[in-house]
Structure formats: structure tokens, C-alpha cells
Protein backbone atom coordinates (compact mmCIF):
# COMPACT_ATOMS: atom_id res chain seq x y z
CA UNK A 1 -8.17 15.60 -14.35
CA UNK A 2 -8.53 11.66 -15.18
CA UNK A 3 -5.39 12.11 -17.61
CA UNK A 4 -3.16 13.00 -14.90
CA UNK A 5 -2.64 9.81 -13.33
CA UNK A 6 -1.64 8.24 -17.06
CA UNK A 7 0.42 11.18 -17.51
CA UNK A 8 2.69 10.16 -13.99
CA UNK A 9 2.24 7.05 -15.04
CA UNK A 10 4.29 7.46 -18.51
CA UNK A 11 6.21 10.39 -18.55
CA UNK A 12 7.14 10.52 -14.47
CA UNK A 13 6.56 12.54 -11.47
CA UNK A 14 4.70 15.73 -12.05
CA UNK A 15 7.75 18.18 -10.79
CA UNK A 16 9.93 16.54 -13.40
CA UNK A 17 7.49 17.20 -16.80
CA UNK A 18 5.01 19.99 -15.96
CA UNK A 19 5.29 23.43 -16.98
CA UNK A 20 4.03 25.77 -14.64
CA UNK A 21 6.73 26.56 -12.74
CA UNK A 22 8.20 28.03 -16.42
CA UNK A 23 5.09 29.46 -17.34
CA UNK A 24 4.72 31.49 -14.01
CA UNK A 25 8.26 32.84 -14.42
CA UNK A 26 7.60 34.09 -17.75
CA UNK A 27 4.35 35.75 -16.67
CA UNK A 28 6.08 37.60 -14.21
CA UNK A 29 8.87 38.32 -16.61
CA UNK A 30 6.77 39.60 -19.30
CA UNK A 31 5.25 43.05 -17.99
CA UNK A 32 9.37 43.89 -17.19
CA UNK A 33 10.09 44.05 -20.73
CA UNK A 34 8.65 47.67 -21.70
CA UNK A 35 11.52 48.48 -24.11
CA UNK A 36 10.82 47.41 -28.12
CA UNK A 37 13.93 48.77 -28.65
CA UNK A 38 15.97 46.93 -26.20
CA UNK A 39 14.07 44.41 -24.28
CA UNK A 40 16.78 42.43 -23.24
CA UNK A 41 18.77 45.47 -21.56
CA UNK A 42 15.57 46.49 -20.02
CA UNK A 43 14.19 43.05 -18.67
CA UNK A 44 17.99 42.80 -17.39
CA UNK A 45 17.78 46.30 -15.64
CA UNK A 46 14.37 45.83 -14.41
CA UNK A 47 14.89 42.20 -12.75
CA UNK A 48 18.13 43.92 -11.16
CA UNK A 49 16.04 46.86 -9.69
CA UNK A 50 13.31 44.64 -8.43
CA UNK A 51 16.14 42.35 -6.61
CA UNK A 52 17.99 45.12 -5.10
CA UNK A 53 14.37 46.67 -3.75
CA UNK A 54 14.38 43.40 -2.04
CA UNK A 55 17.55 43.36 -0.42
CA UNK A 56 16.73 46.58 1.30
């Protein structure tokens, strides 16, 4: 924790450098992605299901 007021202090404000926001959406990504065949179609088709489910 002591290292995060040098880090603001030389790189900026925490929103701007920290990786968590990225990290979260790749968690939640991740398990969408059964295919080994075609991930990307299935990520795609998965993301699209989940988004029209919340639409309803």
C-alpha cells in the first residue's frame, strides 16, 4: 500500500494507469470462450446472447 502514493505521484491518477478495470473484463470474458476450435466466433456469439438476455 505505501507504493501507491509514489505511483500517483509519477505515473498520474490511478484511473489513468491501473489495470483492473482490463483485468476484470477479461475475467468475465474468459469462461465465454468454450470453443478451441473457434473461440473468437464463440466469445462473439456468447457476448451477443448475454446482451440480448439483457435487453429483455
Amino acid at each position: 500500500i505505501l507504493h501507491v502514493a509514489d505511483s500517483i505521484q509519477d505515473t498520474g491518477p490511478c484511473w489513468s494507469t491501473w489495470q483492473f478495470p482490463m483485468e476484470r473484463t477479461c475475467g468475465m470474458l474468459q469462461p465465454l470462450a468454450k470453443s478451441r476450435l473457434h473461440p473468437y466466433k464463440n466469445l462473439t456469439n456468447n457476448v451477443y446472447l448475454l446482451e440480448l438476455f439483457n435487453n429483455l
